[in-house]
Protein backbone atom coordinates (compact mmCIF):
# COMPACT_ATOMS: atom_id res chain seq x y z
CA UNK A 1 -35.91 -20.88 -33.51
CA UNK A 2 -34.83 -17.56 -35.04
CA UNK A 3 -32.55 -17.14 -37.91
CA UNK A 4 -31.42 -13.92 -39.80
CA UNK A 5 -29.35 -14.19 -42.65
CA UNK A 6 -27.36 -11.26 -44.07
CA UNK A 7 -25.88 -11.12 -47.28
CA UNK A 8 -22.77 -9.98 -49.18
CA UNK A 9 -21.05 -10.79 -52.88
CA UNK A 10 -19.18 -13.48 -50.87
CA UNK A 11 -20.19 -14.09 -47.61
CA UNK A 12 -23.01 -13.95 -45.12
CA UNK A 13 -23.40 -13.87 -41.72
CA UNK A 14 -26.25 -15.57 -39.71
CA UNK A 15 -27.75 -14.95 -36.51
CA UNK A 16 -29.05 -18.08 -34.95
CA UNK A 17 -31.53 -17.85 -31.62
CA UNK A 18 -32.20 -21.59 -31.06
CA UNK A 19 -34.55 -21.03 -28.09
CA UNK A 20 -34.58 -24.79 -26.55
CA UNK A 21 -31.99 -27.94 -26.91
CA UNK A 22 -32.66 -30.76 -29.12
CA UNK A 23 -31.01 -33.30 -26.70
CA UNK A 24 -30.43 -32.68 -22.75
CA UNK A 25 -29.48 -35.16 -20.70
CA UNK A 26 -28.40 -35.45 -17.27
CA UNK A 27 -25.17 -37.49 -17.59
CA UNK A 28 -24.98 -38.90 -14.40
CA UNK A 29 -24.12 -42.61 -14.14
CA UNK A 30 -27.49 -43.60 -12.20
CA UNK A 31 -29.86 -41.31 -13.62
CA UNK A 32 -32.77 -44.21 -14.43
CA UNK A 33 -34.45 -41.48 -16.88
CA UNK A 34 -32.10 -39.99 -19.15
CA UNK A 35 -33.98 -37.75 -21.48
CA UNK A 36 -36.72 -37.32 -19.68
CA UNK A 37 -35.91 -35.69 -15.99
CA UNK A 38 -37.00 -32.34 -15.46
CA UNK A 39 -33.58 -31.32 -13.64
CA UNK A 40 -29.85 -32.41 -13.64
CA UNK A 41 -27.55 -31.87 -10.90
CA UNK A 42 -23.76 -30.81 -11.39
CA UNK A 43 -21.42 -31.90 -8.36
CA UNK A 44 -18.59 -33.27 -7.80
CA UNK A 45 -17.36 -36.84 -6.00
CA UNK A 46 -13.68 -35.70 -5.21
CA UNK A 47 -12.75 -37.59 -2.33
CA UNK A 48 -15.59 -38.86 -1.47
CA UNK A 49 -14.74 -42.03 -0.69
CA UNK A 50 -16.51 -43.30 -3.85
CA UNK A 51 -15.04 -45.05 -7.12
CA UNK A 52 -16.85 -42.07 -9.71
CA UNK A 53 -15.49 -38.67 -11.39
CA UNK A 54 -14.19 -35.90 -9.99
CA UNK A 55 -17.05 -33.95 -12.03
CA UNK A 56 -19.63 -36.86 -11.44
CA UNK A 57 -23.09 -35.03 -11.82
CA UNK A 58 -22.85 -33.18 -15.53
CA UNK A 59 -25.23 -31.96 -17.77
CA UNK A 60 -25.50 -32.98 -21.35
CA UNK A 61 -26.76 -30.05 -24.13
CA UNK A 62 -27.60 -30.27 -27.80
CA UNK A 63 -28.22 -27.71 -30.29
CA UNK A 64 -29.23 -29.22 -33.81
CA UNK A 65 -28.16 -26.24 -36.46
CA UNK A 66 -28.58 -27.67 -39.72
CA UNK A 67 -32.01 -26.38 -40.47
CA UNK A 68 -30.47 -22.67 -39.60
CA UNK A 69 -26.69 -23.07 -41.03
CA UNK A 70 -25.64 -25.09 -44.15
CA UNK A 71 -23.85 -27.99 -43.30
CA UNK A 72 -21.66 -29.92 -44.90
CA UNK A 73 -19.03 -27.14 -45.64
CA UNK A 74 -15.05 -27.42 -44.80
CA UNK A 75 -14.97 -26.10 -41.06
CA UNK A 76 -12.61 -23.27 -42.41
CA UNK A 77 -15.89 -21.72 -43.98
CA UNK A 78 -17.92 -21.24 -40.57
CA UNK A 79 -16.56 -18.49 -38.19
CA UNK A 80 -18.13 -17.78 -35.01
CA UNK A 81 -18.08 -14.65 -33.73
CA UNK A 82 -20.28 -15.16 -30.87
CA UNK A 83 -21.63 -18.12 -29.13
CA UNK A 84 -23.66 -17.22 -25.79
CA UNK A 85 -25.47 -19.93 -23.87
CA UNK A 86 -28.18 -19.41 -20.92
CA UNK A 87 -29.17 -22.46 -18.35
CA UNK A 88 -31.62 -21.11 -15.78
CA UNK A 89 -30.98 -22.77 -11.64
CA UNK A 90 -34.27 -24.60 -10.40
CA UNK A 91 -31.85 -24.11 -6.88
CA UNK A 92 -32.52 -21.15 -4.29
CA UNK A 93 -29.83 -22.34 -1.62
CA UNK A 94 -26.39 -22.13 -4.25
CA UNK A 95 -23.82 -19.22 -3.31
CA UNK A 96 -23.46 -17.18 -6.62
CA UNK A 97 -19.48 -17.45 -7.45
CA UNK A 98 -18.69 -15.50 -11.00
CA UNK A 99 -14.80 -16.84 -10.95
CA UNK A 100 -12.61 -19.33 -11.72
CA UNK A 101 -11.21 -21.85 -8.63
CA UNK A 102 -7.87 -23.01 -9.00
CA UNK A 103 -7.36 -26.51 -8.40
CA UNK A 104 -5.42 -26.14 -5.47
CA UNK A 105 -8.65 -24.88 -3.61
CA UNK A 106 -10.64 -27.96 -3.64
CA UNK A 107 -8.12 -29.44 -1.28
CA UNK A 108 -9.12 -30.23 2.10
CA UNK A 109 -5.87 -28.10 3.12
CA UNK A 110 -5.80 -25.92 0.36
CA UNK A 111 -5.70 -22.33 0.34
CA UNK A 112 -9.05 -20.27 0.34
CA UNK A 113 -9.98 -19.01 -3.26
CA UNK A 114 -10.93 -15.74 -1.39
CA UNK A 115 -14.70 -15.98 -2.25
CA UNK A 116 -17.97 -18.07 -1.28
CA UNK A 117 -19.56 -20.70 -3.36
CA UNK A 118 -18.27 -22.91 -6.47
CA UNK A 119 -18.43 -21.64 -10.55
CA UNK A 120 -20.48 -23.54 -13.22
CA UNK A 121 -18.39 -24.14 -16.23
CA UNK A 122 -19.43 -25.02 -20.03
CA UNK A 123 -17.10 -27.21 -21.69
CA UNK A 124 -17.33 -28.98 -25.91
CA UNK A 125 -18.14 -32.85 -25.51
CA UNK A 126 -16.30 -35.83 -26.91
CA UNK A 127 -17.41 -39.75 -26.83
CA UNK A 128 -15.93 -43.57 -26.48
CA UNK A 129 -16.86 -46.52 -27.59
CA UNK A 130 -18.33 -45.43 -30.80
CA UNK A 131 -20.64 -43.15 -29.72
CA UNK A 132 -21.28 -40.02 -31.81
CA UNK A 133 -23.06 -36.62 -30.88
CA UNK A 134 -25.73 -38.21 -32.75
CA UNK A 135 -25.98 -41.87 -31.77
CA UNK A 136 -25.74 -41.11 -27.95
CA UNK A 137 -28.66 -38.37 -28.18
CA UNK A 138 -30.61 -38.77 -24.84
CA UNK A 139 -30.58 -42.26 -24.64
CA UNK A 140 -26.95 -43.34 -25.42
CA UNK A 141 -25.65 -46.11 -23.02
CA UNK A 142 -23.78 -44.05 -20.17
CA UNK A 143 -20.85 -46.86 -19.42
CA UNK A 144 -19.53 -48.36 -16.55
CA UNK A 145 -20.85 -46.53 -13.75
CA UNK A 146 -18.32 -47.62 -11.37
CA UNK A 147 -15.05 -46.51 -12.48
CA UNK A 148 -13.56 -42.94 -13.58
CA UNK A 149 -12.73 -41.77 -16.40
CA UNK A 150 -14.67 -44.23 -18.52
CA UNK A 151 -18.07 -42.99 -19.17
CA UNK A 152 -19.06 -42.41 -22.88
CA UNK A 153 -19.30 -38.83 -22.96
CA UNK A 154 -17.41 -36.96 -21.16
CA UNK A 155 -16.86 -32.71 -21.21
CA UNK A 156 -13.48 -31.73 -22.80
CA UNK A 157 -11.01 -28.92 -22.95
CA UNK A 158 -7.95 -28.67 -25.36
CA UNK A 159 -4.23 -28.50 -23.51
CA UNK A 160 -1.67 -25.70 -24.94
CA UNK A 161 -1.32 -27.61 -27.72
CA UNK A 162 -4.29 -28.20 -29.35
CA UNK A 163 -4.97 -32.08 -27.39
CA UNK A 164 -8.56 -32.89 -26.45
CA UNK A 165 -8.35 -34.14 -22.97
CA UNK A 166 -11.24 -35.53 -20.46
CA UNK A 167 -11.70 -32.37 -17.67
CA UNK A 168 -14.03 -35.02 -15.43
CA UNK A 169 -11.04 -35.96 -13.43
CA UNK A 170 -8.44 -32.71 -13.62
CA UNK A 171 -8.50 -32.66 -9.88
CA UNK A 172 -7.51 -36.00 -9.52
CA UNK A 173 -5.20 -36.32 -12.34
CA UNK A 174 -3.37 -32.62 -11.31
CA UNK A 175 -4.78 -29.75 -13.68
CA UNK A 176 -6.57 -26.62 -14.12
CA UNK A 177 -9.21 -26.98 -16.79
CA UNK A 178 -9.01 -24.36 -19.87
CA UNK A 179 -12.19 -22.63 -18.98
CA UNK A 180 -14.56 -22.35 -22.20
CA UNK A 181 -16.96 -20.21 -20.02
CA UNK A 182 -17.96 -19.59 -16.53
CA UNK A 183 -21.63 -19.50 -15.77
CA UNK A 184 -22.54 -15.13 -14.98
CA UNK A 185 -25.42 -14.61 -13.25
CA UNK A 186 -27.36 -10.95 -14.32
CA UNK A 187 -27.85 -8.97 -11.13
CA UNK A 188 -26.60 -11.01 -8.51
CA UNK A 189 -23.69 -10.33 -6.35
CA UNK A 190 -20.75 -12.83 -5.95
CA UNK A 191 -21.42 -14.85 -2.73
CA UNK A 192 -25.56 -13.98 -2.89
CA UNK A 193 -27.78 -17.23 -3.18
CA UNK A 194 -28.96 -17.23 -6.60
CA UNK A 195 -32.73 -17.04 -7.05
CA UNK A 196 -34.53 -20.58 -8.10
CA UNK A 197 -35.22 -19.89 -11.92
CA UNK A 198 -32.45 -17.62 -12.81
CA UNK A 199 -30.36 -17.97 -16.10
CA UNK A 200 -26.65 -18.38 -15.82
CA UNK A 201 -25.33 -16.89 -19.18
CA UNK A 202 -22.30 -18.62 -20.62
CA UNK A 203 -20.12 -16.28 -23.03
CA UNK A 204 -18.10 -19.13 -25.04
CA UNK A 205 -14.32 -18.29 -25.54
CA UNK A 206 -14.74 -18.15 -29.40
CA UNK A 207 -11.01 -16.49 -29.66
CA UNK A 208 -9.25 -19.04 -28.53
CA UNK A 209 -8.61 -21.18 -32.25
CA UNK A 210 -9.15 -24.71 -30.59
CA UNK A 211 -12.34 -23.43 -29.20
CA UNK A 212 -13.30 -21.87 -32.36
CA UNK A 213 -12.29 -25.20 -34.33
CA UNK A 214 -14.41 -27.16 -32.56
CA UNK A 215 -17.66 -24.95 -32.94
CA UNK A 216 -16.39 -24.82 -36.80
CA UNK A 217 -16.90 -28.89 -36.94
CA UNK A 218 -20.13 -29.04 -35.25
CA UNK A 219 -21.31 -26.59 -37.59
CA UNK A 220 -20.19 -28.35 -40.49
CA UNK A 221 -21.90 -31.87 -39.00
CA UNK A 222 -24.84 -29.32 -38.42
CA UNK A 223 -25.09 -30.16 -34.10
CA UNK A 224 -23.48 -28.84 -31.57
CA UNK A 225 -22.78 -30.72 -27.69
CA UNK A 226 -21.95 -28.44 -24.43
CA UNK A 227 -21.30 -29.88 -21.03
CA UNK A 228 -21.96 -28.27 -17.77
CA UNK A 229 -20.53 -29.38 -14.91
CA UNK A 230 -19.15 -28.13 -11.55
CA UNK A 231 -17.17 -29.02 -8.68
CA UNK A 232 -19.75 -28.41 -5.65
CA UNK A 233 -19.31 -31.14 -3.18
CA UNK A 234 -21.96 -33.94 -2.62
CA UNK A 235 -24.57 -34.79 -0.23
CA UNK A 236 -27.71 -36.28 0.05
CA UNK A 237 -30.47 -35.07 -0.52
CA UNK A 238 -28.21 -32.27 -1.91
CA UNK A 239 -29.99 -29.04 -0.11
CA UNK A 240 -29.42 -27.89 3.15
CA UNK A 241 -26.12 -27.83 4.83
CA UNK A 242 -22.58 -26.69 3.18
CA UNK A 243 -22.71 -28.92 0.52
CA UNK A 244 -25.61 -27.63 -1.84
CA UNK A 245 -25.11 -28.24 -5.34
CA UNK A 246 -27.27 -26.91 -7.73
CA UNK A 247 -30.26 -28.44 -9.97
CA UNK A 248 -30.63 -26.87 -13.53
CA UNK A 249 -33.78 -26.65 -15.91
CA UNK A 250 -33.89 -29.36 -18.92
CA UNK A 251 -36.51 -28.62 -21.40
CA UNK A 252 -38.80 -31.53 -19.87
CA UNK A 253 -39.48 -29.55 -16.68
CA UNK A 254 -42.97 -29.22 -16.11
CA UNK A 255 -42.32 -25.60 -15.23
CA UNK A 256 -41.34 -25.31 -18.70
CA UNK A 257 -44.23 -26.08 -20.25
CA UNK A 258 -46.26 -23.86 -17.88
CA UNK A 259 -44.11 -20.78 -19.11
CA UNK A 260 -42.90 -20.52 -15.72
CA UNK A 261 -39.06 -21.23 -16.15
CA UNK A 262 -37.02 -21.44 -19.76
CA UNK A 263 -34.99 -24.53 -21.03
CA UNK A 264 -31.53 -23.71 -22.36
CA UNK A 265 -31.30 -21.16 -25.03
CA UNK A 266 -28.29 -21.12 -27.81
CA UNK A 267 -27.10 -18.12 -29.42
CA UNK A 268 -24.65 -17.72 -32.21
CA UNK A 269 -23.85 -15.37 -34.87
CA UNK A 270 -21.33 -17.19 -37.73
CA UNK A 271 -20.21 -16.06 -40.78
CA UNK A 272 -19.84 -18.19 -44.01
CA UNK A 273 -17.79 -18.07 -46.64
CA UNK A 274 -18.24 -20.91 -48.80
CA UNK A 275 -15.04 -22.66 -50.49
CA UNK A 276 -14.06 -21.61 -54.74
CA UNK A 277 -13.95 -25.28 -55.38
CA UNK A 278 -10.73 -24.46 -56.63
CA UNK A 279 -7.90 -26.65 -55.48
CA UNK A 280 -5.35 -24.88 -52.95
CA UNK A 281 -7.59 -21.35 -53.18
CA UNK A 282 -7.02 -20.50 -49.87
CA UNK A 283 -8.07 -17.15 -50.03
CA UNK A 284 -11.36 -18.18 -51.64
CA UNK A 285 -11.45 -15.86 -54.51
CA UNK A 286 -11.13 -18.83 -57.04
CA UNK A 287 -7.84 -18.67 -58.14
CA UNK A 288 -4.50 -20.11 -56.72
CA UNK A 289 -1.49 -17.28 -57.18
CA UNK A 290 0.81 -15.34 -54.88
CA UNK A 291 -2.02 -14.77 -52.81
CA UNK A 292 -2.56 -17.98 -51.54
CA UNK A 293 0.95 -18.56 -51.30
CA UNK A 294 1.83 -15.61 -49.06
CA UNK A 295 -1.42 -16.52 -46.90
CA UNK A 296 -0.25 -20.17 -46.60
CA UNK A 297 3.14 -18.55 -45.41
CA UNK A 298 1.43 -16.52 -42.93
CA UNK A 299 -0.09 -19.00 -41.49
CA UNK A 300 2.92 -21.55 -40.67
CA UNK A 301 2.57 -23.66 -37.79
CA UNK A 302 -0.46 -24.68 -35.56
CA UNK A 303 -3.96 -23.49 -37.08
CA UNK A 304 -6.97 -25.32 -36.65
CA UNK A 305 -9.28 -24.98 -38.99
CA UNK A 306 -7.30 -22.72 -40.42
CA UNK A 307 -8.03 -21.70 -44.52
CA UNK A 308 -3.81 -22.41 -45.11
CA UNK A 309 -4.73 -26.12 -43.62
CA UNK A 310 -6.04 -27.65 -46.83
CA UNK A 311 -5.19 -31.45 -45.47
CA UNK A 312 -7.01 -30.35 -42.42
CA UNK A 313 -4.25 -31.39 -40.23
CA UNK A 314 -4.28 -28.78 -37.91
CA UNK A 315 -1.16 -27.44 -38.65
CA UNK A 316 0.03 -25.39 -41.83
CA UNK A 317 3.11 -27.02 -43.21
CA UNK A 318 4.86 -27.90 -46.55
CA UNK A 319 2.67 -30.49 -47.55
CA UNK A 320 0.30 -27.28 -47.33
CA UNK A 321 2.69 -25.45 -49.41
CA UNK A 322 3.13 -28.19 -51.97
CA UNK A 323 -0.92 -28.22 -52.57
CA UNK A 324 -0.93 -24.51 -53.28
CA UNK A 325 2.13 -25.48 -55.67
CA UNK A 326 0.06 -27.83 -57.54
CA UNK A 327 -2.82 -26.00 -58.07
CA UNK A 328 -0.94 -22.75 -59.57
CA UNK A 329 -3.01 -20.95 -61.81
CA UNK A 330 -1.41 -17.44 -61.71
């Protein structure tokens, strides 16, 4: 791992190369080896005929940060200005397809999306059951394999209004899927087979706020999860034929450790400013005074992880207000 730290009076922004996960898992409800397979498949069992996910196949990644970022912080004092991720294809049969599918295309008499092949998406990770991004590591108890929407961890998006909601099932249940990113392939043309070994680089939306929040708490808890999935359609073996969905690199690939192919690589680049200490500072110079209060004004209404949100409630309101109140100090 590679960190670069740059420093100011206040702040200081750090450039984080984590070259390899810490946890990768193929989260797939009969994988007998979790932790330790050298490939996981992404595909989807939409109408299949079979009792599973929509997104069945996924691929579990996790990026410990704590010995490269402080943790423990308020998310408010992490901001991510870029977050790239890169998963390299063991596949050589998978049409390359750069876009995003509406939902309406995976129906058997559903329009044409106009191109060949299926995207890869990266999505943030949630859990049931008590699991944590900790506890369920690479070894975590999947769940009942036999029923949707049920498994342990699961890939996530957030809905227009900030809600968390399961994405293995958005065909199923009727939505399109706020893509986080969509995997890009350097040098190959939409509709091309992508070479085995290549590295599909995922740019993370780190401008959309719910996004951002979410990288803001893993930071703080010092780990970050990512889910890959897709929606290419199942067969067995799973090359050959229409229905080729692809196999990706985990870091216990024996290719891997002959330098031949790469595990998954995270890269960020955050910028910390750590809290005053002072009760309802929000603009962190260590007083509370008009400042604050026209800053808390500003920022009325839905803000995760937002400075103004000193309950952490997501959403800058009076109660807000009332904190900068009581800590007054001109």
């Amino acid at each position: 791992m590679f960190s670069l730290l740059l420093l100011t009076a206040t702040a200081h922004s750090v450039e984080i190369v984590l070259p390899s996960p810490d946890f990768d898992r193929w989260n797939y409800g009969f994988n007998t080896a979790p932790g330790s397979r050298g490939v996981g498949s992404t595909f989807s069992a939409y109408q299949s005929g079979y009792s599973f996910d929509d997104r069945d196949g996924q691929v579990l990644l996790g990026f410990i940060t704590g010995s490269d970022v402080e943790v423990g912080l308020p998310p408010h004092s992490y901001r991510v200005s870029g977050c790239v991720l890169e998963l390299s294809i063991s596949s050589a049969d998978i049409p390359y397809d750069p876009s995003t599918d509406l939902r309406e295309t995976y129906e058997p008499d559903g329009p044409s999306d106009g191109d060949t092949g299926r995207p890869t998406h990266l999505s943030g990770v949630e859990f049931r059951n008590g699991w944590t991004p900790w506890s369920f590591g690479e070894d975590g108890a999947f769940g009942d394999v036999w029923n949707p929407g049920v498994r342990n961890c699961y890939p996530i998006d957030f809905d227009d209004e900030g809600g968390s909601r399961d994405i293995s099932n958005n065909l199923t249940t009727g939505f399109d899927p706020n893509t986080w990113a969509t995997g890009v392939a350097e040098g190959v043309q939409a509709g091309d087979l992508i070479p085995a070994y290549t590295p599909l680089r995922f740019t993370v939306s780190v401008d959309d706020p719910d996004v951002q929040c979410y990288l803001r708490r893993a930071l703080s808890e010092g780990l970050i999860d990512f889910m890959v999935t897709s929606l290419h359609p199942a067969s067995e073996p799973g090359s050959g034929g229409e229905n080729n969905y692809p196999d990706w690199i985990l870091k216990e690939n024996t290719l891997v450790e002959l330098g031949v192919a790469s595990p998954a690589s995270l890269t960020l680049s955050v910028i910390i400013e750590p809290p005053s200490g002072v009760a309802g500072d929000v603009t962190g110079d260590g007083v509370v005074d008009v400042e604050d209060l026209l800053a808390t004004l500003e920022a009325f209404g839905r803000c995760p992880c937002c400075p103004a949100d000193l309950n952490d409630s997501g959403t800058v309101d009076v109660d807000d207000l009332l904190s900068v109140i009581g800590g007054w100090s001109g």
